[in-house]
C-alpha atoms as a PDB file:
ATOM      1  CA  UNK A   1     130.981  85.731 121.393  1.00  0.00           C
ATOM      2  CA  UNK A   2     129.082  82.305 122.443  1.00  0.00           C
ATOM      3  CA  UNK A   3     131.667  80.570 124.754  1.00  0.00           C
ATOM      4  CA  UNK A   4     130.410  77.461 122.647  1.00  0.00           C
ATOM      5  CA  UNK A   5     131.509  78.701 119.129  1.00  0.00           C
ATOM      6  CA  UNK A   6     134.557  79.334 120.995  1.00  0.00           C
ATOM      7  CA  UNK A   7     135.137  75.989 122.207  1.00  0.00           C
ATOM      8  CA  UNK A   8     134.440  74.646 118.319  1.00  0.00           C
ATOM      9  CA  UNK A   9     136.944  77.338 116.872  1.00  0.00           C
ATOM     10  CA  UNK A  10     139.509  75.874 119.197  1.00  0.00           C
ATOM     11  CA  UNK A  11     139.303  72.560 118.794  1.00  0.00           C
ATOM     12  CA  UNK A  12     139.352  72.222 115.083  1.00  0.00           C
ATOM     13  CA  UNK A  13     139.153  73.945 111.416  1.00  0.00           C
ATOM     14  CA  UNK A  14     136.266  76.733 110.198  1.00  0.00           C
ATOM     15  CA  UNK A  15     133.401  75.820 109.715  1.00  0.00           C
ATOM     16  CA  UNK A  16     130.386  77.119 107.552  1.00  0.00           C
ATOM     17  CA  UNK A  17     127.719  75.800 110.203  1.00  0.00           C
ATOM     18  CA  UNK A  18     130.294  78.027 112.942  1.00  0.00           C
ATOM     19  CA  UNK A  19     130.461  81.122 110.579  1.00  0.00           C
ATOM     20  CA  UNK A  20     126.730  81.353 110.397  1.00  0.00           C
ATOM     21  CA  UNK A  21     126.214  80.698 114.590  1.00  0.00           C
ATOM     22  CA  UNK A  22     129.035  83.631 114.587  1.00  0.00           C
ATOM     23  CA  UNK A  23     126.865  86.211 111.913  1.00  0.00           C
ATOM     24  CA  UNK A  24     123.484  85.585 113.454  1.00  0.00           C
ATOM     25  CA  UNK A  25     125.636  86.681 116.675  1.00  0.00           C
ATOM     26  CA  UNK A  26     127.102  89.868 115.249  1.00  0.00           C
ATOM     27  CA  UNK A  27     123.972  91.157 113.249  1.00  0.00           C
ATOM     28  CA  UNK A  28     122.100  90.622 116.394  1.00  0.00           C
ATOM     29  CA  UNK A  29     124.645  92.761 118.216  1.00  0.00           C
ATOM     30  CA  UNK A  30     125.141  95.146 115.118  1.00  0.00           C
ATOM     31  CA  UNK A  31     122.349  95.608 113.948  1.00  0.00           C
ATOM     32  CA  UNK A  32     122.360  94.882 109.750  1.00  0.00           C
ATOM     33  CA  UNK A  33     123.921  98.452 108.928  1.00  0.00           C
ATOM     34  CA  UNK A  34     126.688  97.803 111.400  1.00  0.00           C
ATOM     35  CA  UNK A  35     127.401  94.548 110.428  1.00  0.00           C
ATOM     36  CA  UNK A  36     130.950  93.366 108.664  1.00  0.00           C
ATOM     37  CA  UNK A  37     132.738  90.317 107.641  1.00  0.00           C
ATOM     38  CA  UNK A  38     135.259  92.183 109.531  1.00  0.00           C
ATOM     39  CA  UNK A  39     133.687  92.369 112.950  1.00  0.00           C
ATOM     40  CA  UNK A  40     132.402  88.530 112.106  1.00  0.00           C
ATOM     41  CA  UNK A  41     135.971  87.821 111.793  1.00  0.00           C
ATOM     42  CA  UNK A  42     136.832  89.140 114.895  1.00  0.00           C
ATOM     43  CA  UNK A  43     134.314  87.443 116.361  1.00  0.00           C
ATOM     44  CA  UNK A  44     135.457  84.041 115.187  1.00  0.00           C
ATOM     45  CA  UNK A  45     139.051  84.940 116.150  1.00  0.00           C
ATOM     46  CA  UNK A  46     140.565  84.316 112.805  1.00  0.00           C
ATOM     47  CA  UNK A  47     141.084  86.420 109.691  1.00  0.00           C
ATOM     48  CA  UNK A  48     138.765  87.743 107.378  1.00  0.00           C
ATOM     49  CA  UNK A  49     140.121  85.559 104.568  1.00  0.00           C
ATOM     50  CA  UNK A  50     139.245  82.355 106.119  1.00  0.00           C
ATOM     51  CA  UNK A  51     135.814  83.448 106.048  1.00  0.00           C
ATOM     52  CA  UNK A  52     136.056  84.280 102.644  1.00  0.00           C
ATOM     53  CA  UNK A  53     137.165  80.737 101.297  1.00  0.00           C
ATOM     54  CA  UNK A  54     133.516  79.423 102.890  1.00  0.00           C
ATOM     55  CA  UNK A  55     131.700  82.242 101.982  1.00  0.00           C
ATOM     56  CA  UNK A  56     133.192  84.388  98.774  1.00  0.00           C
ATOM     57  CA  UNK A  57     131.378  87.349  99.999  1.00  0.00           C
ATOM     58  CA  UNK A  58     128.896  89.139 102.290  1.00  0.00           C
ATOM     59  CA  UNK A  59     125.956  88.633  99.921  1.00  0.00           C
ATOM     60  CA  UNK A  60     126.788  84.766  99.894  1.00  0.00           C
ATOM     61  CA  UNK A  61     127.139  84.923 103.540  1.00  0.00           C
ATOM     62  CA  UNK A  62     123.402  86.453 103.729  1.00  0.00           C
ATOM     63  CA  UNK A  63     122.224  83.800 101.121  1.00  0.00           C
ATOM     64  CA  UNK A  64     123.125  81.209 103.512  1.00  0.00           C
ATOM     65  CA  UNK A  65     121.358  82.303 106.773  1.00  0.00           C
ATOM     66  CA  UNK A  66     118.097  82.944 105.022  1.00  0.00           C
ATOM     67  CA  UNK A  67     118.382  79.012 103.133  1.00  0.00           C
ATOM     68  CA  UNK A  68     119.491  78.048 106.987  1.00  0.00           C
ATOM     69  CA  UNK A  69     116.187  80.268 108.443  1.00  0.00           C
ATOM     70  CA  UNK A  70     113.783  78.302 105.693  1.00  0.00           C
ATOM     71  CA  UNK A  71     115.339  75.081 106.057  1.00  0.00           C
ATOM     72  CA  UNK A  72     113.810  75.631 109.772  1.00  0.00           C
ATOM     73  CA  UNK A  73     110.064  76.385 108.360  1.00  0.00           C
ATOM     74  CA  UNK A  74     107.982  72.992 108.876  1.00  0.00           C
ATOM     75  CA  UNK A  75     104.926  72.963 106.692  1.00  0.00           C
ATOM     76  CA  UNK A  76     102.749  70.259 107.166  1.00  0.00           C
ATOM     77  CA  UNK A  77     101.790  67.494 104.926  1.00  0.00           C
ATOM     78  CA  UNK A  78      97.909  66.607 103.321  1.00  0.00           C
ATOM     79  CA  UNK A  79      97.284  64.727 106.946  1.00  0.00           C
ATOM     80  CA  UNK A  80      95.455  67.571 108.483  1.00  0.00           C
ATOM     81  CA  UNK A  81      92.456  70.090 107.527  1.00  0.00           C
ATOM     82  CA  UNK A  82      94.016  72.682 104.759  1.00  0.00           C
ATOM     83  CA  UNK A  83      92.545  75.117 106.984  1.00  0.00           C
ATOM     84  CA  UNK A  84      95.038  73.954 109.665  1.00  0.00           C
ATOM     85  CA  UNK A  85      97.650  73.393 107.032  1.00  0.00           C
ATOM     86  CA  UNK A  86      97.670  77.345 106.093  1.00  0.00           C
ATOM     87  CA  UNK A  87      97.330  78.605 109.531  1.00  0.00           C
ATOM     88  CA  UNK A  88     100.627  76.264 110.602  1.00  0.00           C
ATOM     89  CA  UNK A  89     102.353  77.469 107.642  1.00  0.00           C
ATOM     90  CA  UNK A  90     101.939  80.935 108.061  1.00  0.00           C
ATOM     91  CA  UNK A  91     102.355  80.391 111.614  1.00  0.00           C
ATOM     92  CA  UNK A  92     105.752  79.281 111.004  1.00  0.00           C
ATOM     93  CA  UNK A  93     107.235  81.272 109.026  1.00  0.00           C
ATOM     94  CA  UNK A  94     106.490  84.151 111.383  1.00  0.00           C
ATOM     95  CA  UNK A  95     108.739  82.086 113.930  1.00  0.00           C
ATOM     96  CA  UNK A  96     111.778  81.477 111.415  1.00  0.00           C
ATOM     97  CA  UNK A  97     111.428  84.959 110.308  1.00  0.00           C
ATOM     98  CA  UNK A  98     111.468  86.035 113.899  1.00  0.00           C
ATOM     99  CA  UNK A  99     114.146  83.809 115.412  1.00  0.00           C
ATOM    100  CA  UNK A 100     116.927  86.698 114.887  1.00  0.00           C
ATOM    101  CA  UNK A 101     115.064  89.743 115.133  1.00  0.00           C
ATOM    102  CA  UNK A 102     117.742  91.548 113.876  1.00  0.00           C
ATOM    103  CA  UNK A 103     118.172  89.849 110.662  1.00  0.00           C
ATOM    104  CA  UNK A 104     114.289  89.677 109.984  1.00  0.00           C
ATOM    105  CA  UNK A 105     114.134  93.430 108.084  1.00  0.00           C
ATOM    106  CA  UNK A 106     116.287  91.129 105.396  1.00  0.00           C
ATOM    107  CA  UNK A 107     114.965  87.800 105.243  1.00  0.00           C
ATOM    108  CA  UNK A 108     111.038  89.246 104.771  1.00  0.00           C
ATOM    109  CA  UNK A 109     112.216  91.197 101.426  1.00  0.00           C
ATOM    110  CA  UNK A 110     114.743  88.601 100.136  1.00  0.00           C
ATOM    111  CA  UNK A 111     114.003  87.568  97.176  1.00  0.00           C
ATOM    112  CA  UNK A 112     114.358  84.026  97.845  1.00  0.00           C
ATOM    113  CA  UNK A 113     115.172  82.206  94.628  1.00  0.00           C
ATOM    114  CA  UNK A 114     117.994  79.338  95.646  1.00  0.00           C
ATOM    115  CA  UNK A 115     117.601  76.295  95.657  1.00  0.00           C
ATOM    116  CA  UNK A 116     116.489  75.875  99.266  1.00  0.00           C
ATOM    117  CA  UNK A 117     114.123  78.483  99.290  1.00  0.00           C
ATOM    118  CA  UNK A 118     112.566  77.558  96.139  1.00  0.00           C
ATOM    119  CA  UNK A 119     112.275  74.218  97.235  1.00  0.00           C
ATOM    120  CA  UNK A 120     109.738  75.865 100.316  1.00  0.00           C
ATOM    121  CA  UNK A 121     108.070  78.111  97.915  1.00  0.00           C
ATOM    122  CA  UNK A 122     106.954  75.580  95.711  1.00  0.00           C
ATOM    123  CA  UNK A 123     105.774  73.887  99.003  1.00  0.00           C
ATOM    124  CA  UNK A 124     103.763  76.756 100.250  1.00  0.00           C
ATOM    125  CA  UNK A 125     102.301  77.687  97.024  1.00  0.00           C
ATOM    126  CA  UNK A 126     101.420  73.826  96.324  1.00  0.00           C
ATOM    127  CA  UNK A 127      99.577  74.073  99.842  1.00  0.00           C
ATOM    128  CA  UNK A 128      97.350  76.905  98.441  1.00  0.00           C
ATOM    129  CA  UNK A 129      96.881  74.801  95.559  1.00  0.00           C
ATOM    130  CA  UNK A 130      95.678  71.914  97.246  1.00  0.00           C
ATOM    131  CA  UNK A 131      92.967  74.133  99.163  1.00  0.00           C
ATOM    132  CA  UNK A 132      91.174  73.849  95.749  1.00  0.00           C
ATOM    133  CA  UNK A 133      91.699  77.563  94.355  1.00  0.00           C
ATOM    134  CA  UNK A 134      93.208  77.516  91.212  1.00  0.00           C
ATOM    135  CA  UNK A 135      96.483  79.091  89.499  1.00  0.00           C
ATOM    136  CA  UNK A 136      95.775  82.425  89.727  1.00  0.00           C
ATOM    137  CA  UNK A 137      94.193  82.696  93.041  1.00  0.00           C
ATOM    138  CA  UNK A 138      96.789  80.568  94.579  1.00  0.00           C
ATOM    139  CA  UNK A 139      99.317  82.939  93.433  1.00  0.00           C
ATOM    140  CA  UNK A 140      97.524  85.914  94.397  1.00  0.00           C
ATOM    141  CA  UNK A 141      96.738  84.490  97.859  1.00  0.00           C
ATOM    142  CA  UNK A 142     100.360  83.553  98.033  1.00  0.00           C
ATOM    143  CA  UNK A 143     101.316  86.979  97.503  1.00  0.00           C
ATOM    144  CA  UNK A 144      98.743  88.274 100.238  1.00  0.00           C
ATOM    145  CA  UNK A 145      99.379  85.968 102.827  1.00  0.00           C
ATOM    146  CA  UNK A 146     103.245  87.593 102.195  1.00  0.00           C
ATOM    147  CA  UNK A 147     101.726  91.259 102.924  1.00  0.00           C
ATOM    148  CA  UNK A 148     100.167  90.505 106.093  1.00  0.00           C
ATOM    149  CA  UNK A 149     103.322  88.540 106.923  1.00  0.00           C
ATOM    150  CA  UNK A 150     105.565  91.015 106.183  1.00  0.00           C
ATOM    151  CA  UNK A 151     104.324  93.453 107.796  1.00  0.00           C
ATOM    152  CA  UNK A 152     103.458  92.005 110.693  1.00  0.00           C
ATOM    153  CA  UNK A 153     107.001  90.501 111.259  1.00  0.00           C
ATOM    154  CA  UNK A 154     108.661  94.261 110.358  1.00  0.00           C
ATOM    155  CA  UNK A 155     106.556  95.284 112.828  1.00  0.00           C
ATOM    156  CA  UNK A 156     107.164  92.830 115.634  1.00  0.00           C
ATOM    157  CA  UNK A 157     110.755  93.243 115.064  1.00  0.00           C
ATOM    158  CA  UNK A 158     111.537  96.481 113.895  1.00  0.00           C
ATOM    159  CA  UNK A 159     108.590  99.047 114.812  1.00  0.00           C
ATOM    160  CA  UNK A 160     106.461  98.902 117.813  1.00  0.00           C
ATOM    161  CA  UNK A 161     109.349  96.264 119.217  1.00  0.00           C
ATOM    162  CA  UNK A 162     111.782  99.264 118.938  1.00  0.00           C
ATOM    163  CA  UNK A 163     109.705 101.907 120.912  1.00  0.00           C
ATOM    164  CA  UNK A 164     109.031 105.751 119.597  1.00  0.00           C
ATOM    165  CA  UNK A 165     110.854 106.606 116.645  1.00  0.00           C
ATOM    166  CA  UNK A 166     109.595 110.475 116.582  1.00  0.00           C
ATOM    167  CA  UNK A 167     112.221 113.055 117.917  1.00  0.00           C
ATOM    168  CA  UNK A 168     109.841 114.959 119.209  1.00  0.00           C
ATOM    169  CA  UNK A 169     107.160 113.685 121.821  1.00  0.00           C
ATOM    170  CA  UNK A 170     104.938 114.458 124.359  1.00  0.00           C
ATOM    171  CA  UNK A 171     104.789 114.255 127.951  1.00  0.00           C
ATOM    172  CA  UNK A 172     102.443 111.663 129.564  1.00  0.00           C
ATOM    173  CA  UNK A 173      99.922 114.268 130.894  1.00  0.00           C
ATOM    174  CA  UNK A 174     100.133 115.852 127.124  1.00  0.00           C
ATOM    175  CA  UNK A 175      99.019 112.252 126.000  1.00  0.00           C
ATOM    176  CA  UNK A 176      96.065 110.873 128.576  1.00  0.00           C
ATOM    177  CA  UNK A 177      94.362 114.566 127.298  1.00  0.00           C
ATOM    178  CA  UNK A 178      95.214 114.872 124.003  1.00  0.00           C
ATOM    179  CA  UNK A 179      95.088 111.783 122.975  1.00  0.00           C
ATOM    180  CA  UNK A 180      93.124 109.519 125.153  1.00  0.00           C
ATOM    181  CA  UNK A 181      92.211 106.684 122.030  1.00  0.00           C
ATOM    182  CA  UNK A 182      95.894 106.515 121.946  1.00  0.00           C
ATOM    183  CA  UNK A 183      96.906 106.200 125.440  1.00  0.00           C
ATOM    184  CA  UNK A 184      93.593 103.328 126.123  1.00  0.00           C
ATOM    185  CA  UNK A 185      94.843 101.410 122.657  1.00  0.00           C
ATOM    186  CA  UNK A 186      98.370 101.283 123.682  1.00  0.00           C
ATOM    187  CA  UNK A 187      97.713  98.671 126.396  1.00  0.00           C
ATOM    188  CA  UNK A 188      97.598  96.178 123.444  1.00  0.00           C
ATOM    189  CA  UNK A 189     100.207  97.573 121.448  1.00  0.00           C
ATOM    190  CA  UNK A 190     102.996  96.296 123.236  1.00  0.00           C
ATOM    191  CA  UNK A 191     105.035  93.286 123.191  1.00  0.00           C
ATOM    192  CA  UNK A 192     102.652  91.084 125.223  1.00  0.00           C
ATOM    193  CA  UNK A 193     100.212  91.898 123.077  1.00  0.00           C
ATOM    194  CA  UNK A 194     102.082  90.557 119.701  1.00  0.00           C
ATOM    195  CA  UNK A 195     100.443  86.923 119.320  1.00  0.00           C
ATOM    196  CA  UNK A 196      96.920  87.665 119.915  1.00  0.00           C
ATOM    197  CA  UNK A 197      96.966  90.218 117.437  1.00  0.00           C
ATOM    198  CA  UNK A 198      98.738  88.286 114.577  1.00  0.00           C
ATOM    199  CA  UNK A 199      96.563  85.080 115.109  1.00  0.00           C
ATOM    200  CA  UNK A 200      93.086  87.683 114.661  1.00  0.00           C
ATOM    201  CA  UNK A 201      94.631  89.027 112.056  1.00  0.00           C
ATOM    202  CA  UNK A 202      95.596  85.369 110.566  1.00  0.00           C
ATOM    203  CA  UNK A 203      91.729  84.093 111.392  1.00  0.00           C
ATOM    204  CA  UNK A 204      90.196  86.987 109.774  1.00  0.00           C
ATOM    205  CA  UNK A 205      92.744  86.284 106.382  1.00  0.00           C
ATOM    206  CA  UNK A 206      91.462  82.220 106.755  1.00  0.00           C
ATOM    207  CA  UNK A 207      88.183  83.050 106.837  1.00  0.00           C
ATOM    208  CA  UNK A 208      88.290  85.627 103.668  1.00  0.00           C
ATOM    209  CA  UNK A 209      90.399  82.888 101.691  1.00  0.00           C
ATOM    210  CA  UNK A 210      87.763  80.161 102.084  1.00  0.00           C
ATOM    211  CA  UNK A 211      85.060  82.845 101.762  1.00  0.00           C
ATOM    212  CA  UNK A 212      87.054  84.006  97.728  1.00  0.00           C
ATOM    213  CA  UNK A 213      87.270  79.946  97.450  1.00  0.00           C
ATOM    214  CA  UNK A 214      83.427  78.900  97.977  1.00  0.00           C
ATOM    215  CA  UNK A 215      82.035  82.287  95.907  1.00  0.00           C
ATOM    216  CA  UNK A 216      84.238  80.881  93.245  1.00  0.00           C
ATOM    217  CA  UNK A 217      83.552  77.801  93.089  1.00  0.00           C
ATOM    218  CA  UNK A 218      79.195  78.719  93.639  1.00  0.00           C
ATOM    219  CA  UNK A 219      79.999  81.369  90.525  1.00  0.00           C
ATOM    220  CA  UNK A 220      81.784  78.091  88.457  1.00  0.00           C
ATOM    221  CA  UNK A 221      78.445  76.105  89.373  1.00  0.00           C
ATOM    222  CA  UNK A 222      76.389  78.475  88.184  1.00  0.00           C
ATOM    223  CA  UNK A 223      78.607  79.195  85.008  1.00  0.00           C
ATOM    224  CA  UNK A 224      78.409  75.269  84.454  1.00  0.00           C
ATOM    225  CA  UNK A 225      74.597  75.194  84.832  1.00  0.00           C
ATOM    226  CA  UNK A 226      74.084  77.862  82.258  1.00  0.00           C
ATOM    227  CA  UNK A 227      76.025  76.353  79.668  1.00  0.00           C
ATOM    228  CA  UNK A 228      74.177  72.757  80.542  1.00  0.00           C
ATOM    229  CA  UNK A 229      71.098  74.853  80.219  1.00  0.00           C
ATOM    230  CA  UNK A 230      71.972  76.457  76.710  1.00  0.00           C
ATOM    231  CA  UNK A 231      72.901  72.977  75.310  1.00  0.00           C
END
């Protein structure tokens, strides 16, 4: 345990700001599956019931680190390019989400409907708005940028970040001749390679948003010019 949350226990009460320094501790030590308000209380140095009268139960425990992870997501105000507004927000909330690698397998299919979270969502999906593409496509874009973001994050965190999952494997000489595309794309695969890939992936999504955006809005102009035409 952090020698600091120890210090805080000591000198005074519970906290809910300590409890959640203490979980983000444990899952990252855990792992989610081997995670317990048990082993948090353990951690803490107290008994599980004093956890309990900040935090009713596990699921309101969880609640509260993913409003404390999207509390941390800065999206940007009307000041800069949209452009640069969507690529910062997305941006972000690959950081929050990746903060406590551990915990991000949860926070990227949480269904995040408190207060908090709603609060961001409504931001987010009034940034899409304000790049000038309507209800629908806002929410659909919404819901793609959440794919890519998804995925990349389980990824980052909990696939290629964990190594080979297969039981069985090969040798390295079995590899370089078998499967030499492999072995040459597997220089980028790692770690290292993590940013570069996510921000050509994010360029390429940019550029296909404004791309839907302008052949919408030629198609409208068109649509508009008809109708003036028929009249």
């Amino acid at each position: 345990m952090d020698s600091s949350i120890k210090k805080k226990r000591t000198r005074g009460r519970l906290s809910r700001e300590m409890i959640e320094d203490a979980a983000f501790e444990v899952i990252e030590r855990e792992g989610l599956s081997g995670f317990s308000m048990r082993k948090l209380a353990a951690a803490l140095g107290c008994e599980a019931m004093s956890i309990y009268h900040h935090f009713p139960s596990q699921a309101h425990l969880y609640e509260a680190l993913v409003d404390r992870q999207m509390s941390r997501l800065v999206i940007p105000d009307d000041s800069l390019p949209w452009r640069e507004r969507a690529r910062i927000g997305m941006q972000e909330f690959r950081r929050v989400a990746t903060e406590h690698p551990a915990f991000a397998p949860f926070i990227v299919v949480y269904r995040m409907n408190s207060p908090p979270c709603l609060a961001k969502l409504n931001a987010i999906i009034g940034l899409f708005e304000d790049g000038g593409f309507g209800p629908e496509l806002s929410a659909r874009l919404f819901r793609a940028a959440g794919y890519y973001l998804m995925g990349a994050i389980l990824d980052e965190t909990a696939g290629y970040a964990k190594g080979p999952s297969a039981v069985t494997t090969v040798s390295d000489e079995e590899l370089a001749r078998d499967y030499p595309s492999v072995v040459a794309a597997g220089a980028y695969f790692g770690t290292s390679g993590f940013d570069k890939t996510f921000e050509l992936g994010l360029e390429m999504f940019l550029d296909e948003m404004e791309r839907i955006r302008d052949a919408a809005r030629g198609e409208a102009a068109k649509s508009g010019d008809r109708a003036r035409k028929k009249s």
